[in-house]
N, C-alpha and C. Protein backbone atom coordinates (compact mmCIF):
# COMPACT_ATOMS: atom_id res chain seq x y z
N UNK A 1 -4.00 5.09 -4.75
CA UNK A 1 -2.66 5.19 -5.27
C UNK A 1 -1.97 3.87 -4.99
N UNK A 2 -1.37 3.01 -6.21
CA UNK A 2 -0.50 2.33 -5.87
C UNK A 2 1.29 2.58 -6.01
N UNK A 3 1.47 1.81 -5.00
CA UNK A 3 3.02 1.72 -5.41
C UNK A 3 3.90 0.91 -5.54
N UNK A 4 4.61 0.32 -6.80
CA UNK A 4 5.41 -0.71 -6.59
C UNK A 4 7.05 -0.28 -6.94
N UNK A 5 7.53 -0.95 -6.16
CA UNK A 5 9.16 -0.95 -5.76
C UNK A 5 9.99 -2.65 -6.35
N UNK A 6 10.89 -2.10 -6.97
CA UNK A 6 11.40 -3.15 -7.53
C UNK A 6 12.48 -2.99 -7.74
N UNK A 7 13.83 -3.44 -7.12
CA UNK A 7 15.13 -3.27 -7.40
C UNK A 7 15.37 -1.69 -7.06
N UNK A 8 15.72 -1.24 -8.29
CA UNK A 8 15.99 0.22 -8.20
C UNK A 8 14.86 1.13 -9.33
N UNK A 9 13.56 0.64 -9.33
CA UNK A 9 12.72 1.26 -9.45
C UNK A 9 11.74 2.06 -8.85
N UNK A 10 10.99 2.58 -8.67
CA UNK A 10 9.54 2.73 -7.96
C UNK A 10 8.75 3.37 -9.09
N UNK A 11 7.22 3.12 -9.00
CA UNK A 11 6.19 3.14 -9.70
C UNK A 11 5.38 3.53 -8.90
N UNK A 12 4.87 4.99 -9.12
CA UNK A 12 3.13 5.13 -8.53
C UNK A 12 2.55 5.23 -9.76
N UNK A 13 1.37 4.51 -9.25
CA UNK A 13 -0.27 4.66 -10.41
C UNK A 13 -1.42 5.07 -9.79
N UNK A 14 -1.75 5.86 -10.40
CA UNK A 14 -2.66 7.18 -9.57
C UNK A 14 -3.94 6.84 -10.44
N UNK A 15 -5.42 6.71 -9.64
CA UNK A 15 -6.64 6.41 -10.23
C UNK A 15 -7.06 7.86 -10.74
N UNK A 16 -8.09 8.06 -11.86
CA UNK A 16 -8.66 9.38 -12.04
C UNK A 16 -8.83 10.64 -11.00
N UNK A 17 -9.63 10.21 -9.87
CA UNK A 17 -9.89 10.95 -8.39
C UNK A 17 -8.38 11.42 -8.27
N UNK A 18 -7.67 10.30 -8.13
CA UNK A 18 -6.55 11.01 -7.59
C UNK A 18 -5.83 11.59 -8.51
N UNK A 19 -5.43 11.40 -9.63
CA UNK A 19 -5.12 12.23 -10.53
C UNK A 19 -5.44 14.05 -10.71
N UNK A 20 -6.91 13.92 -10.15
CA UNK A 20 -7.29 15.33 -10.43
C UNK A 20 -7.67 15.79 -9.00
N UNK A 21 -7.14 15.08 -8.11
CA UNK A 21 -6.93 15.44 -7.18
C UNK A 21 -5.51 16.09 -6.85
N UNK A 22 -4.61 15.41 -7.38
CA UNK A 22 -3.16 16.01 -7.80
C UNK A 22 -3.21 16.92 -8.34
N UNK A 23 -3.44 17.23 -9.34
CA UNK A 23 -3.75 18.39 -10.40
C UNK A 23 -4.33 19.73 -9.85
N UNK A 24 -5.37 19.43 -9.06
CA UNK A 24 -5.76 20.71 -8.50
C UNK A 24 -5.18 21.07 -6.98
N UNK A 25 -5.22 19.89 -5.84
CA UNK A 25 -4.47 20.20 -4.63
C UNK A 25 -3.01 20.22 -4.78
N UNK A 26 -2.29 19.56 -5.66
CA UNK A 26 -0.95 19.61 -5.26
C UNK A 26 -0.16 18.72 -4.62
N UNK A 27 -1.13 18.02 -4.17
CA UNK A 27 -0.46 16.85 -3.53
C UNK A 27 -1.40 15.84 -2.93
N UNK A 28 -1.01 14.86 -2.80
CA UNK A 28 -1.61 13.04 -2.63
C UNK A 28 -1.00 12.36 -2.21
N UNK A 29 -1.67 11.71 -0.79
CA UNK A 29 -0.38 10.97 0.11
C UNK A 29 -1.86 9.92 0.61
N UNK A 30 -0.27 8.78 1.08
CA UNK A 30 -1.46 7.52 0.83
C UNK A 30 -0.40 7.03 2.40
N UNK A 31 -1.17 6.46 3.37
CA UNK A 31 -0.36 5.64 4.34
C UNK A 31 -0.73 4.42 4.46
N UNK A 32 0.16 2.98 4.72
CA UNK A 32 0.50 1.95 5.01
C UNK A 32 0.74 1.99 6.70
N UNK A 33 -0.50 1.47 7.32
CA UNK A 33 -0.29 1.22 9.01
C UNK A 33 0.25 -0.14 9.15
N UNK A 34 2.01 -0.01 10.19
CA UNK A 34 2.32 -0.84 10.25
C UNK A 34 2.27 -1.51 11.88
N UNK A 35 2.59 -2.10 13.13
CA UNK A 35 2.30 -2.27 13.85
C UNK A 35 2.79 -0.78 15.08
N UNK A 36 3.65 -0.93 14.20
CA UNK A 36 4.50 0.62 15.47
C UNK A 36 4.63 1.85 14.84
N UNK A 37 4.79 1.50 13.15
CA UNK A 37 4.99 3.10 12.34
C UNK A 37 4.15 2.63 11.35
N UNK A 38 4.03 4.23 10.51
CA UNK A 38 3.51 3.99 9.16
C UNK A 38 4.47 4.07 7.98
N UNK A 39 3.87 3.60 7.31
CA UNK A 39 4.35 3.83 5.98
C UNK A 39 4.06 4.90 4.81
N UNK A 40 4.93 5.72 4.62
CA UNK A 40 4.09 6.94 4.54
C UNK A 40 4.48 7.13 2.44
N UNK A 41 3.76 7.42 1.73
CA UNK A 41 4.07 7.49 0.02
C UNK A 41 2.75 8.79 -0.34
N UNK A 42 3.84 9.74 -1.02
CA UNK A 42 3.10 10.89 -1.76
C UNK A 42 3.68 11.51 -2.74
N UNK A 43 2.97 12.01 -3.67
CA UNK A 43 2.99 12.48 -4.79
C UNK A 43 3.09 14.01 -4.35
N UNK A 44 3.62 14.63 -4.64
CA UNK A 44 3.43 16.03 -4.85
C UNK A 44 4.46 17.65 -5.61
N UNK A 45 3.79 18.04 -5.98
CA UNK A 45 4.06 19.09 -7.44
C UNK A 45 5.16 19.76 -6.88
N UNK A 46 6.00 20.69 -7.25
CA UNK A 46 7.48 21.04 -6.95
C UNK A 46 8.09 22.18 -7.81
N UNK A 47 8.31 23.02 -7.45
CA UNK A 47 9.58 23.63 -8.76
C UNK A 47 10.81 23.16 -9.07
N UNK A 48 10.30 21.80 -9.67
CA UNK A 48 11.69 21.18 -10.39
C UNK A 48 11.99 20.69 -11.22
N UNK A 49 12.53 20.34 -12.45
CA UNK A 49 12.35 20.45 -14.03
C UNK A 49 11.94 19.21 -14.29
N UNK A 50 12.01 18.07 -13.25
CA UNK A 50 11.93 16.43 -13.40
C UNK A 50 11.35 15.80 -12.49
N UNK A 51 11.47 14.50 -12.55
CA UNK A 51 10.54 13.78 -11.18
C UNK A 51 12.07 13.76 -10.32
N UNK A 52 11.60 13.74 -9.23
CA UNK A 52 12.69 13.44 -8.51
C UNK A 52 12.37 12.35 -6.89
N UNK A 53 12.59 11.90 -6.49
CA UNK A 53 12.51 11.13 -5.41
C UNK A 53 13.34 11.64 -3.86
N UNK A 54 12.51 11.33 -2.46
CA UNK A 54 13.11 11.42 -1.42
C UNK A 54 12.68 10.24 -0.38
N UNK A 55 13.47 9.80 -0.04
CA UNK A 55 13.08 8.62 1.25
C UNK A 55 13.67 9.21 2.55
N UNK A 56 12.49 9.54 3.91
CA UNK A 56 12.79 10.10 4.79
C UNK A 56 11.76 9.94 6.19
N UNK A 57 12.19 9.13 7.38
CA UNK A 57 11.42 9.48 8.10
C UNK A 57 10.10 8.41 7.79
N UNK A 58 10.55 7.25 7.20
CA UNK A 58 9.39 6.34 6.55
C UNK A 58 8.19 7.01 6.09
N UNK A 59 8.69 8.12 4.97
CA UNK A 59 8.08 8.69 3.68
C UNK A 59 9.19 8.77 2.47
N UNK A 60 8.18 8.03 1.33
CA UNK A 60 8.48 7.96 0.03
C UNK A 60 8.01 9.18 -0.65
N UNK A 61 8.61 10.14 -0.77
CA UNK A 61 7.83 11.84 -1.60
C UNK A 61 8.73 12.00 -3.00
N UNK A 62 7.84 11.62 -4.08
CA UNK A 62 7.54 11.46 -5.15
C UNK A 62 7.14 13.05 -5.54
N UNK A 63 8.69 13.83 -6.35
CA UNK A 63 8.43 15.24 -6.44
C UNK A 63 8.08 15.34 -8.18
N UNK A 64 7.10 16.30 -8.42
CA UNK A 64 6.90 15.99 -10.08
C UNK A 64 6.72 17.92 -10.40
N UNK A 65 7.46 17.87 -11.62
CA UNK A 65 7.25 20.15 -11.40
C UNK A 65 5.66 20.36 -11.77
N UNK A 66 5.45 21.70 -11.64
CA UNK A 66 4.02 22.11 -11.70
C UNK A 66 3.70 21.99 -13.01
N UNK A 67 5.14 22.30 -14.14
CA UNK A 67 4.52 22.07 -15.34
C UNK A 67 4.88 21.11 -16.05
N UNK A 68 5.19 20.18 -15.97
CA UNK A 68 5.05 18.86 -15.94
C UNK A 68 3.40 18.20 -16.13
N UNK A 69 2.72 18.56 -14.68
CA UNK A 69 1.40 18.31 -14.14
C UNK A 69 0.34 19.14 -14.52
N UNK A 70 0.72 20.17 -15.37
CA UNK A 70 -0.10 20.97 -15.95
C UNK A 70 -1.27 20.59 -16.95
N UNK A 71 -2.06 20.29 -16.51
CA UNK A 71 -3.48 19.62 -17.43
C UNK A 71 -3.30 17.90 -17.54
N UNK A 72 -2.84 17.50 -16.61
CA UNK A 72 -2.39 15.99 -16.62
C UNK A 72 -4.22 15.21 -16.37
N UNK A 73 -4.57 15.91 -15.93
CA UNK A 73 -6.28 15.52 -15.56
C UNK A 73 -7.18 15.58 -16.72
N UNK A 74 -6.75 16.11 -17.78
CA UNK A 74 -7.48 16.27 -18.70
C UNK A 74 -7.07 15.87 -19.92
N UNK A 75 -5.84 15.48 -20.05
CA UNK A 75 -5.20 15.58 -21.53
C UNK A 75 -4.84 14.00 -21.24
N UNK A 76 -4.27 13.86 -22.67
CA UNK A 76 -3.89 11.90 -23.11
C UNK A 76 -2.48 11.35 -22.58
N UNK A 77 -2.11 12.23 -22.08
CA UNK A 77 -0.83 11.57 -21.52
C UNK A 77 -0.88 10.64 -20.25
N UNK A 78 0.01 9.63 -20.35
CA UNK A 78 -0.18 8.44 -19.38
C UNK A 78 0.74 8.92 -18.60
N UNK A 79 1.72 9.14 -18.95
CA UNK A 79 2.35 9.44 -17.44
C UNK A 79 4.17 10.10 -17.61
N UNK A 80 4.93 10.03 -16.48
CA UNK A 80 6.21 10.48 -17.16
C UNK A 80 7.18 9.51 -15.77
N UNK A 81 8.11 9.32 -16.93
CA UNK A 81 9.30 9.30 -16.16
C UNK A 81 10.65 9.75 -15.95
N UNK A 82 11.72 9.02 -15.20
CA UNK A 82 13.01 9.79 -15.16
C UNK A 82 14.08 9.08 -14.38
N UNK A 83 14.91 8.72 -14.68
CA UNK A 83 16.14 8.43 -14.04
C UNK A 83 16.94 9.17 -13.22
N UNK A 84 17.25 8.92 -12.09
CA UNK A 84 18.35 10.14 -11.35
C UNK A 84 19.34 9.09 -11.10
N UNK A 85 20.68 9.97 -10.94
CA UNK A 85 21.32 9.27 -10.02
C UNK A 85 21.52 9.18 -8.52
N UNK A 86 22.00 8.32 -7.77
CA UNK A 86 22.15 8.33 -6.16
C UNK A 86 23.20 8.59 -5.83
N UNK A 87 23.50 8.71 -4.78
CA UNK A 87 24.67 9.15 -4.18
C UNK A 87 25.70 8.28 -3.87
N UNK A 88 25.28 6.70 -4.01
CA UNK A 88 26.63 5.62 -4.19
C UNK A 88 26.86 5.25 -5.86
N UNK A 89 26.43 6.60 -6.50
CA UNK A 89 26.87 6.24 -8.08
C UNK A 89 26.14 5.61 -9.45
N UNK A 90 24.79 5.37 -8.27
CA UNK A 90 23.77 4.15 -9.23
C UNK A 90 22.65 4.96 -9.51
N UNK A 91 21.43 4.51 -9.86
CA UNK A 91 20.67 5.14 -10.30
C UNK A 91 19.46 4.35 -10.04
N UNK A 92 18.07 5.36 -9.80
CA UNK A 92 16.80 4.88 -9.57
C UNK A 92 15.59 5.44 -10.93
N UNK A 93 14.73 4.45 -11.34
CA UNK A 93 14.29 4.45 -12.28
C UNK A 93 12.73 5.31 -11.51
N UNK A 94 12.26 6.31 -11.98
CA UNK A 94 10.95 7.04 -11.38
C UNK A 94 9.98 6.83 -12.60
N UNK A 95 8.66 6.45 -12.01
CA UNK A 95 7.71 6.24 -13.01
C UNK A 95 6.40 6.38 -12.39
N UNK A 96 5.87 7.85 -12.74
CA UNK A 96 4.06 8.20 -12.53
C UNK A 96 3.39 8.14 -13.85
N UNK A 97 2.17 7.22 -12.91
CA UNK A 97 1.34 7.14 -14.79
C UNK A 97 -0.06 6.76 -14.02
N UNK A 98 -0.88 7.30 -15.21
CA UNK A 98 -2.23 7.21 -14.44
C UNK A 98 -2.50 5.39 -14.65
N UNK A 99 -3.83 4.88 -13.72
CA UNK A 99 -3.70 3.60 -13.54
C UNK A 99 -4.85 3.25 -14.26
N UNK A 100 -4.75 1.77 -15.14
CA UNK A 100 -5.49 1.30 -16.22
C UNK A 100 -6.37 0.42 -15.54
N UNK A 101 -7.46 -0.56 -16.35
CA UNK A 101 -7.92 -1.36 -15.78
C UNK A 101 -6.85 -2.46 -15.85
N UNK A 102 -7.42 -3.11 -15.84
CA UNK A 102 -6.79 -4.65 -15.38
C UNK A 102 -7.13 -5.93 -16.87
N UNK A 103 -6.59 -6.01 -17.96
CA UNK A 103 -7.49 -7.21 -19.18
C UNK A 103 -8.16 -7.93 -17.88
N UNK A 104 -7.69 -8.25 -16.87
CA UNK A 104 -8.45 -9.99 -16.44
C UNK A 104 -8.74 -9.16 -15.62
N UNK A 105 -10.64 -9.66 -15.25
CA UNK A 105 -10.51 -9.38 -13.50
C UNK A 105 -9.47 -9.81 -12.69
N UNK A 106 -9.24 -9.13 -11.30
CA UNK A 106 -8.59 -9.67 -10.50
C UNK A 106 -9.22 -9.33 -9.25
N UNK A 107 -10.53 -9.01 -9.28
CA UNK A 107 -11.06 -8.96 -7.80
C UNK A 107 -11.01 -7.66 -7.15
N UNK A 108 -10.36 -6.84 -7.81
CA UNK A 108 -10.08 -5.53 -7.20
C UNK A 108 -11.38 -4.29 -8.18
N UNK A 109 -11.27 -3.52 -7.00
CA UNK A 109 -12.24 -2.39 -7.49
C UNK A 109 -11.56 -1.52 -8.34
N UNK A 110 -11.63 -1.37 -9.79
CA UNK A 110 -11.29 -0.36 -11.12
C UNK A 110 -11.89 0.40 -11.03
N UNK A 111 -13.01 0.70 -10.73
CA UNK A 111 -13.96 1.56 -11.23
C UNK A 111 -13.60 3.51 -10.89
N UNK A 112 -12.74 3.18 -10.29
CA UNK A 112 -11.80 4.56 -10.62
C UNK A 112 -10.50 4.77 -11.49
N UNK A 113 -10.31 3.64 -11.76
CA UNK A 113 -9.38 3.59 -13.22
C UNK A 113 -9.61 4.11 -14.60
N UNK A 114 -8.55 4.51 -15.28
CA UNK A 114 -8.52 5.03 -16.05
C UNK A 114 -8.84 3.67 -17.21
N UNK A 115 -10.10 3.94 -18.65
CA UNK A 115 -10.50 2.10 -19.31
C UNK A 115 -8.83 2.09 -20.02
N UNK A 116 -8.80 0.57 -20.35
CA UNK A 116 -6.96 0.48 -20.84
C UNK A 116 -7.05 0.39 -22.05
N UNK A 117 -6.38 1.20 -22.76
CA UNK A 117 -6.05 1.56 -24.21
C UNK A 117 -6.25 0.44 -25.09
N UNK A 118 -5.77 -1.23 -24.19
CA UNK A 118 -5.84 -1.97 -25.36
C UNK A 118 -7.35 -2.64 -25.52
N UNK A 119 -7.79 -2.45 -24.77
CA UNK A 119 -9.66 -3.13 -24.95
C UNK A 119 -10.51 -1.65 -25.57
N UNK A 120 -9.90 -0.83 -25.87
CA UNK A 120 -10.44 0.27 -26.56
C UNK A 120 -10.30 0.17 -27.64
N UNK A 121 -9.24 -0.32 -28.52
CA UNK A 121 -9.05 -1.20 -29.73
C UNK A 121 -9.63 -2.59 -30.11
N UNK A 122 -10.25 -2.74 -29.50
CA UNK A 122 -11.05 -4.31 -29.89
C UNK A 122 -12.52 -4.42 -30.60
């Protein structure tokens, strides 16, 4: 699972494994060891109509509803997102999507990636 944070975004991209690992457990959590704490980021299913976000306790929990995630392992959809607002008035951009290869190598292991739509057209 990756995660990137940007301004007032966050982005997880979830490899196949974990995808249908989501799908059937319910939940997927990934930790960052830091010298004194961890860093703690997970995905997991919810009764709630949208994605929603919590930061707590140095965990990022990334809430998505059950039917939402309903056949997400099997079917063509890349992913979903959602805007909320915060509590000083602003707003954070939420975005789960399964994770593609890469056009260029970059040295990293894909081979649990989902192949990317645009080299499937070539």
């Amino acid at each position: 699972m990756k995660i990137r944070i940007r301004g007032n975004s966050v982005r997880f991209r979830l490899t196949k494994t974990e995808v249908e690992q989501l799908c059937q457990e319910r939940s997927i959590e990934e930790r960052t060891n830091f010298t004194t704490q961890d860093f703690i980021y997970e995905v997991k299913a919810t009764e709630i109509d949208e994605l929603n976000i919590q930061f707590d306790s140095n965990k990022i929990s990334l809430q998505i509803s059950n039917a939402l995630l309903k056949n997400w392992d099997t079917d063509q959809r890349i992913g979903f997102s959602h805007t909320i607002s915060t509590t000083n008035g602003k707003s954070i951009d939420l975005l789960l999507e399964k994770d593609f290869t890469c056009l260029e190598d970059r040295g990293e292991d894909e081979s649990e990636n989902y192949p990317n739509p645009k080299t499937l057209s070539l």
